[in-house]
N, C-alpha and C. Protein backbone atom coordinates (compact mmCIF):
# COMPACT_ATOMS: atom_id res chain seq x y z
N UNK A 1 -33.74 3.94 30.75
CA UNK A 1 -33.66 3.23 29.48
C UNK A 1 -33.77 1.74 29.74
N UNK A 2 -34.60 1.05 28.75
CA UNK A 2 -34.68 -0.32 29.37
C UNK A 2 -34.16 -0.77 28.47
N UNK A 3 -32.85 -2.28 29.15
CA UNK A 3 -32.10 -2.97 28.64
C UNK A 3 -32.35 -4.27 29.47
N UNK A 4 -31.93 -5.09 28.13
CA UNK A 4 -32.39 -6.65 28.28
C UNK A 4 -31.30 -7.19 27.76
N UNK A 5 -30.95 -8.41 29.00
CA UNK A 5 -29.60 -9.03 28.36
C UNK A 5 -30.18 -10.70 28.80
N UNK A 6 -30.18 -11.49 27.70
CA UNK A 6 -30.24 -13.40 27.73
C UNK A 6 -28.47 -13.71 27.85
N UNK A 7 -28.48 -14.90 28.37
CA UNK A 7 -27.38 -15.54 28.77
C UNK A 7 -28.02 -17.04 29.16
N UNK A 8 -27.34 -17.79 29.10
CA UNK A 8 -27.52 -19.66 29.09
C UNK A 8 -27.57 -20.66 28.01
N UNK A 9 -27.48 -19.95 26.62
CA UNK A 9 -27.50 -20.78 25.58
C UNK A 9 -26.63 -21.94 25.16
N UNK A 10 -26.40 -22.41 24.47
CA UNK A 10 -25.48 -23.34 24.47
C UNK A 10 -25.49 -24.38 23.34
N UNK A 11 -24.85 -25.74 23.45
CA UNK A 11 -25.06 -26.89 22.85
C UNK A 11 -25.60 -28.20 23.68
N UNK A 12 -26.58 -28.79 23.52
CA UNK A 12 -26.78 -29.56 24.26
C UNK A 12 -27.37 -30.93 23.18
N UNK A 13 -27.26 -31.96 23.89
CA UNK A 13 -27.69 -33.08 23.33
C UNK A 13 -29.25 -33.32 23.33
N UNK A 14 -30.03 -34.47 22.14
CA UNK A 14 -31.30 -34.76 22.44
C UNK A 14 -31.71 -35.27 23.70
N UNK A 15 -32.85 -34.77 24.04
CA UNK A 15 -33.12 -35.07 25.51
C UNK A 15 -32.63 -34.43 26.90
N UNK A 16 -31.39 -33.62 26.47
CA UNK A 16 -31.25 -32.67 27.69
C UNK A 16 -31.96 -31.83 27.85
N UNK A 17 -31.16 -30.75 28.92
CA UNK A 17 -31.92 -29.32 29.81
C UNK A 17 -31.10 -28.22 29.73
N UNK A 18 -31.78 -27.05 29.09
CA UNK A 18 -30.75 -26.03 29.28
C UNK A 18 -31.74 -24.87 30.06
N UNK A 19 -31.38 -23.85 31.33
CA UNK A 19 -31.73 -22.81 31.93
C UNK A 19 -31.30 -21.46 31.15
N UNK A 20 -32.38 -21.06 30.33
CA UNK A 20 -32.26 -19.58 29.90
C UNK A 20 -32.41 -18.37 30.76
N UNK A 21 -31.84 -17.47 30.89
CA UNK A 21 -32.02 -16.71 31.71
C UNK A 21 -31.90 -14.85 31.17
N UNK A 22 -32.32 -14.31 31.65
CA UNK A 22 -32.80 -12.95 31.19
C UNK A 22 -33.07 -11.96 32.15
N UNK A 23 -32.23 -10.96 32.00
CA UNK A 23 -31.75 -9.87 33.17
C UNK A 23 -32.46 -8.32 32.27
N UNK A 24 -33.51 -7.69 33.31
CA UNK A 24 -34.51 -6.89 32.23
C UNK A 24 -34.68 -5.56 33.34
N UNK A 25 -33.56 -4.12 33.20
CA UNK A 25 -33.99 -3.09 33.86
C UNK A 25 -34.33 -2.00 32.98
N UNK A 26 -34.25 -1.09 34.03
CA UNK A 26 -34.63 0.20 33.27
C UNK A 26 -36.31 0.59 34.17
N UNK A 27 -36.81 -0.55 34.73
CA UNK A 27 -38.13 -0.28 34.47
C UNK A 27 -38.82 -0.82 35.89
N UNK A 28 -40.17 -0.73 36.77
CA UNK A 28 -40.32 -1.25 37.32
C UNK A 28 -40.93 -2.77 37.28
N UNK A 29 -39.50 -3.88 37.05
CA UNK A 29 -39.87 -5.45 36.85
C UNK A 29 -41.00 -5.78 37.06
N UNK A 30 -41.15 -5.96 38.63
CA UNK A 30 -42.35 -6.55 38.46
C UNK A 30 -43.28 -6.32 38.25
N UNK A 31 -43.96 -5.22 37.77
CA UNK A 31 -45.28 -4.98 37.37
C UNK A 31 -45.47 -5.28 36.17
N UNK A 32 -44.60 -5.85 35.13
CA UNK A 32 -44.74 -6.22 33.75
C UNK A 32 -44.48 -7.49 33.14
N UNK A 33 -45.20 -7.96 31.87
CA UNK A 33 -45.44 -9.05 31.46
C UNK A 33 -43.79 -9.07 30.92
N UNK A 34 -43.57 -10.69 30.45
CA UNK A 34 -42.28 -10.94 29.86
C UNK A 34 -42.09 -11.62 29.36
N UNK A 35 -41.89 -11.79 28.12
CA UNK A 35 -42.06 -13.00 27.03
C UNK A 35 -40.55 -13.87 26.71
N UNK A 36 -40.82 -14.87 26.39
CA UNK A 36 -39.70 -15.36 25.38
C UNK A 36 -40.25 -15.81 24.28
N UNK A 37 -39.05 -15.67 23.31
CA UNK A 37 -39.53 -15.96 21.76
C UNK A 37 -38.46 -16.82 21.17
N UNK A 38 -38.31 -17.38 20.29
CA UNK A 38 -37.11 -17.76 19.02
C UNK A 38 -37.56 -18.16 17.87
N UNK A 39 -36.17 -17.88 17.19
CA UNK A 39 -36.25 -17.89 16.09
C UNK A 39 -35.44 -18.87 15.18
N UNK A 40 -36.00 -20.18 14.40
CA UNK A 40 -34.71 -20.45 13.42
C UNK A 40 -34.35 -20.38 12.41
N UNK A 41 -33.73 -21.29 11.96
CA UNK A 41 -32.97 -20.35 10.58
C UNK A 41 -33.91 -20.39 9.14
N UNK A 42 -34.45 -19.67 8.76
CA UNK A 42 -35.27 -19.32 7.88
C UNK A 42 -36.63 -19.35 8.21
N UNK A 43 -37.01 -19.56 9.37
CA UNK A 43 -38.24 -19.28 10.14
C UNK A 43 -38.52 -17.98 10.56
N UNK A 44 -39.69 -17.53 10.72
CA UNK A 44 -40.17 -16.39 11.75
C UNK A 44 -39.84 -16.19 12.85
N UNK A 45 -40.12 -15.25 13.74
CA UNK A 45 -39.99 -15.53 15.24
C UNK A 45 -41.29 -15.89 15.42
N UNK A 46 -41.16 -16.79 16.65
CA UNK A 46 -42.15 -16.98 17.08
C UNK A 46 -42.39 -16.85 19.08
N UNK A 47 -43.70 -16.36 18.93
CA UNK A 47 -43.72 -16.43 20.94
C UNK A 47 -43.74 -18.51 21.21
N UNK A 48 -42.93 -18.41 22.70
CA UNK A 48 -43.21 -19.34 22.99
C UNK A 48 -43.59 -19.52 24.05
N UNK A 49 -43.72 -18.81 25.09
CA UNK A 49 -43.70 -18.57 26.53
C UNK A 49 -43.91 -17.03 27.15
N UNK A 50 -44.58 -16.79 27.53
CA UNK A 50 -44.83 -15.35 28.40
C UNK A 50 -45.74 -15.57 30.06
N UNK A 51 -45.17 -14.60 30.52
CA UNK A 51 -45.56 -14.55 32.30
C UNK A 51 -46.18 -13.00 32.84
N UNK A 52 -47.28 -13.45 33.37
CA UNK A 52 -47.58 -11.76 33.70
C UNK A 52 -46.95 -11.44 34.82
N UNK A 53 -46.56 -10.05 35.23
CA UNK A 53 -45.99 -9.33 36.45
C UNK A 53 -46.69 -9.90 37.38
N UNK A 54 -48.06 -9.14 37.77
CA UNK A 54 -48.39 -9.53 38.76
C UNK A 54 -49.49 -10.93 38.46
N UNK A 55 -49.30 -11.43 39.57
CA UNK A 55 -49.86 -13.05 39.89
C UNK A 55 -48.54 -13.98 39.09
N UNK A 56 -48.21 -13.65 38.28
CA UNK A 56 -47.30 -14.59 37.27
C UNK A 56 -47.58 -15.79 36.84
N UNK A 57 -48.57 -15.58 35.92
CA UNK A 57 -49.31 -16.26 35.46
C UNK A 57 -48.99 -16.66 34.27
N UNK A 58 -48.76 -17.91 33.31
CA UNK A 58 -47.88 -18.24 32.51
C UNK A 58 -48.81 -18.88 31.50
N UNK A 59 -48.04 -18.88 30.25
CA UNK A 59 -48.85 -19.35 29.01
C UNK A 59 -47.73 -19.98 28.24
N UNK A 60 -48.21 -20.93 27.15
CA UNK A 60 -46.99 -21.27 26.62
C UNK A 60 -47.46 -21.81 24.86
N UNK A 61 -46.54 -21.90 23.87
CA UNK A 61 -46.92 -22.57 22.63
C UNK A 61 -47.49 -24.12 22.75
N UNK A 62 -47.75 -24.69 21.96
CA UNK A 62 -48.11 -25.59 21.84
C UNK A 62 -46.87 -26.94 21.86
N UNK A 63 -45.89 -26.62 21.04
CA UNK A 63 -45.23 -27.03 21.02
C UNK A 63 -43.77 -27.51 21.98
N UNK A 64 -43.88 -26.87 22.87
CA UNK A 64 -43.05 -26.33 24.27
C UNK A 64 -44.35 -26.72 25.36
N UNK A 65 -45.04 -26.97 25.21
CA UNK A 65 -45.88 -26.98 26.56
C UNK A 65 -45.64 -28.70 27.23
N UNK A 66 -45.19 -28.49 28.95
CA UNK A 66 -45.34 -29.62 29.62
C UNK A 66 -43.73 -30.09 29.59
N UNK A 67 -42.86 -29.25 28.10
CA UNK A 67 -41.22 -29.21 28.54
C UNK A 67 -40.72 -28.11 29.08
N UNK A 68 -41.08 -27.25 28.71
CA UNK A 68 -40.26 -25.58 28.84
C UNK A 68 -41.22 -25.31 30.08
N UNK A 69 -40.48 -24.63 30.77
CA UNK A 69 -41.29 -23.10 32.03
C UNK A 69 -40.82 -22.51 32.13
N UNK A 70 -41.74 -21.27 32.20
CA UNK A 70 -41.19 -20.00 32.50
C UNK A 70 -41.30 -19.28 33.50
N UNK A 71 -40.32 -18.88 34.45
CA UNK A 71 -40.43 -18.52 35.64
C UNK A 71 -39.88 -16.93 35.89
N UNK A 72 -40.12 -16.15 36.75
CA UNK A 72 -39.39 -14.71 37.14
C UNK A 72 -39.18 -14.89 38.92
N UNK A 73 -37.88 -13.84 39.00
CA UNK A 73 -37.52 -13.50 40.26
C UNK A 73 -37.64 -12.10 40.31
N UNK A 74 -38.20 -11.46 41.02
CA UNK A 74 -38.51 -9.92 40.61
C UNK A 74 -37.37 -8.77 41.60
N UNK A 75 -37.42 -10.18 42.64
CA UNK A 75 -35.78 -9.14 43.30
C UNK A 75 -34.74 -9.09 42.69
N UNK A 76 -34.84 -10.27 41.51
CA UNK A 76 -33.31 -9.96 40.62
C UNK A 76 -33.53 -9.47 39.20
N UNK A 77 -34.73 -9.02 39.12
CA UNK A 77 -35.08 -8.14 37.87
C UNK A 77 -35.16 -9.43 36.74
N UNK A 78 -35.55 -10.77 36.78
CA UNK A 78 -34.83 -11.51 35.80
C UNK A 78 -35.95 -12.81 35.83
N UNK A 79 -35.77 -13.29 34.25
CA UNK A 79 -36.66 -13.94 33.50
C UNK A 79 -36.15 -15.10 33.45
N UNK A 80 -36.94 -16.29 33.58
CA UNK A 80 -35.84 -17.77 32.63
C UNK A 80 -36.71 -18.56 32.54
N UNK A 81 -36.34 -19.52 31.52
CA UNK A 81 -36.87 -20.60 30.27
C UNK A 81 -36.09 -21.56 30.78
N UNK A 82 -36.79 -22.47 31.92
CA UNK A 82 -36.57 -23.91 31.73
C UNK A 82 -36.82 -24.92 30.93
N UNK A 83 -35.33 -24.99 29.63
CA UNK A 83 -36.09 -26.32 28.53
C UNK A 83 -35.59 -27.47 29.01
N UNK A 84 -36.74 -28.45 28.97
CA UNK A 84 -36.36 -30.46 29.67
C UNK A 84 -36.78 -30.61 28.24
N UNK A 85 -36.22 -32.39 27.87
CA UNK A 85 -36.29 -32.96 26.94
C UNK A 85 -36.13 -31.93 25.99
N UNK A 86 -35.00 -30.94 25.43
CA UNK A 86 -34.68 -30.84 23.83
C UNK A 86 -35.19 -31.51 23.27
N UNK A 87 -35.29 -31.08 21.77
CA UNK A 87 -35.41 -31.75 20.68
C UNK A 87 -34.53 -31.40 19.89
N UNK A 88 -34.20 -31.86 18.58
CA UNK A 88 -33.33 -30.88 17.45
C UNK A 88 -34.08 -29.70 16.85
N UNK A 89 -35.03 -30.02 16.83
CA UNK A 89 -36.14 -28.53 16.44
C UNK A 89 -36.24 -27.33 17.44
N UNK A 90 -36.04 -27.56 18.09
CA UNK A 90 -35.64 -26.74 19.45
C UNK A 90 -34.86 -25.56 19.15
N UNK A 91 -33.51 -26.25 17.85
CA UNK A 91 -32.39 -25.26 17.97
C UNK A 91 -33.15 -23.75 17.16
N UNK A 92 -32.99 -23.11 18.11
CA UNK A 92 -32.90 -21.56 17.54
C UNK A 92 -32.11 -20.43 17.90
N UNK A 93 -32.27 -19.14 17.74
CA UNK A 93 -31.88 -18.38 18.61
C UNK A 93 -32.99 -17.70 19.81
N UNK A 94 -32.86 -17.65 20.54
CA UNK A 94 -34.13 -17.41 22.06
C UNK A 94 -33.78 -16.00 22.22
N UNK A 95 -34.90 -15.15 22.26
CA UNK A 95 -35.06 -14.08 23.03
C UNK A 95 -35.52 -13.40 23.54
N UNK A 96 -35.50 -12.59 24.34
CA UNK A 96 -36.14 -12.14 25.20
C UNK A 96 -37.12 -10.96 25.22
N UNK A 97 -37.97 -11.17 25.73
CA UNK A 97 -39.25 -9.61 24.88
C UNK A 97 -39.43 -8.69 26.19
N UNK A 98 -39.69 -7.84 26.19
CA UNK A 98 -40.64 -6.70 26.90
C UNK A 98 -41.57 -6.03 26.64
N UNK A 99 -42.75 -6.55 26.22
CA UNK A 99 -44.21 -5.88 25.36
C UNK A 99 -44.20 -4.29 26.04
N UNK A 100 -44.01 -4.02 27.32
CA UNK A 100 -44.38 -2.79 27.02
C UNK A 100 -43.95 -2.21 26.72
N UNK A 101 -42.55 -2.63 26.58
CA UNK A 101 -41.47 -1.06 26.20
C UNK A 101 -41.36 -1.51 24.26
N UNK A 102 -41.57 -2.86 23.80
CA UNK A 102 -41.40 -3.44 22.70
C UNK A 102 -39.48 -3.61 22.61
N UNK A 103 -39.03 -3.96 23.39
CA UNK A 103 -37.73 -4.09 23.80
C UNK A 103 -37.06 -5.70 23.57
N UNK A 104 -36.08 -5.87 22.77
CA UNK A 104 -35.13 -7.24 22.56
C UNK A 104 -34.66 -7.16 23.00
N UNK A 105 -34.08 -8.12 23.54
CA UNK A 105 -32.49 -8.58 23.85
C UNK A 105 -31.57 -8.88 22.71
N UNK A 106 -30.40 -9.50 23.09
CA UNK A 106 -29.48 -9.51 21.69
C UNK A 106 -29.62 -11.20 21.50
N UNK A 107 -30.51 -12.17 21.98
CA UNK A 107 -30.77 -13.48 21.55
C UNK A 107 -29.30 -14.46 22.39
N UNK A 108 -29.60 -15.31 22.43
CA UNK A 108 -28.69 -16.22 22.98
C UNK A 108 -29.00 -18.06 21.81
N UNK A 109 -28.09 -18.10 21.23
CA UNK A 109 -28.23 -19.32 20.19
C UNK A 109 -28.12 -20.89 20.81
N UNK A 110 -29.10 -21.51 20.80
CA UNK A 110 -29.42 -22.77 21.61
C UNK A 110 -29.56 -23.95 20.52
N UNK A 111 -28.78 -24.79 20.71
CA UNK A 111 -28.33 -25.89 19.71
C UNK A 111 -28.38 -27.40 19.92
N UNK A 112 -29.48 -27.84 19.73
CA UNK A 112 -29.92 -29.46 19.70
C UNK A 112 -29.11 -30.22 18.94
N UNK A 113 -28.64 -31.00 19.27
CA UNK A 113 -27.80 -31.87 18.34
C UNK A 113 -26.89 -33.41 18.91
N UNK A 114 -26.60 -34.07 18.34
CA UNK A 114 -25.96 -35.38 19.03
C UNK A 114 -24.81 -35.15 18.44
């Protein structure tokens, strides 16, 4: 059964860094793509970041690109979203995808603010 758990959210000020992180079994890790997404409050979700298994090859929104990266460790089964420079638009809830299985996590709530 594949289960996905985010952890690192927080409150942080404009211009900080927060490390998202995302713990994803059930399945063989590394051979699969792995997204992050969020969502805010009365918004859609949206993708912002995804990495393929093999090569790990990374893509990102427009809006996040050149702050956020997304990186995997495949010996620790696990995903993470380096965000630099916050913004307040930033704040959402983040979570974590698994396209092949179509699998969430339970979101971790990340909060821009002074």
């Amino acid at each position: 059964q594949v289960h996905v758990v985010e952890s690192g959210g927080g409150l942080v000020q404009p211009g900080g860094s927060l490390r998202l992180s995302c713990a994803a079994t059930g399945f063989t890790f590394s051979r699969y793509a792995m997204s992050w997404y969020r969502q805010a409050p009365g918004k859609e979700r949206e993708l912002i970041a995804g990495i393929e298994g093999i090569g790990s090859s990374s893509s990102y929104v427009d809006s996040v690109k050149g702050r956020f990266t997304i990186s995997r460790d495949n010996a620790k089964n696990s995903v993470y979203l380096q965000m630099n420079s916050l913004k307040p638009e930033d704040t959402a809830v983040y979570y974590c995808y698994v396209p092949r299985w179509a699998r969430w996590g339970q979101g971790t709530q990340v909060t821009v603010s002074s």
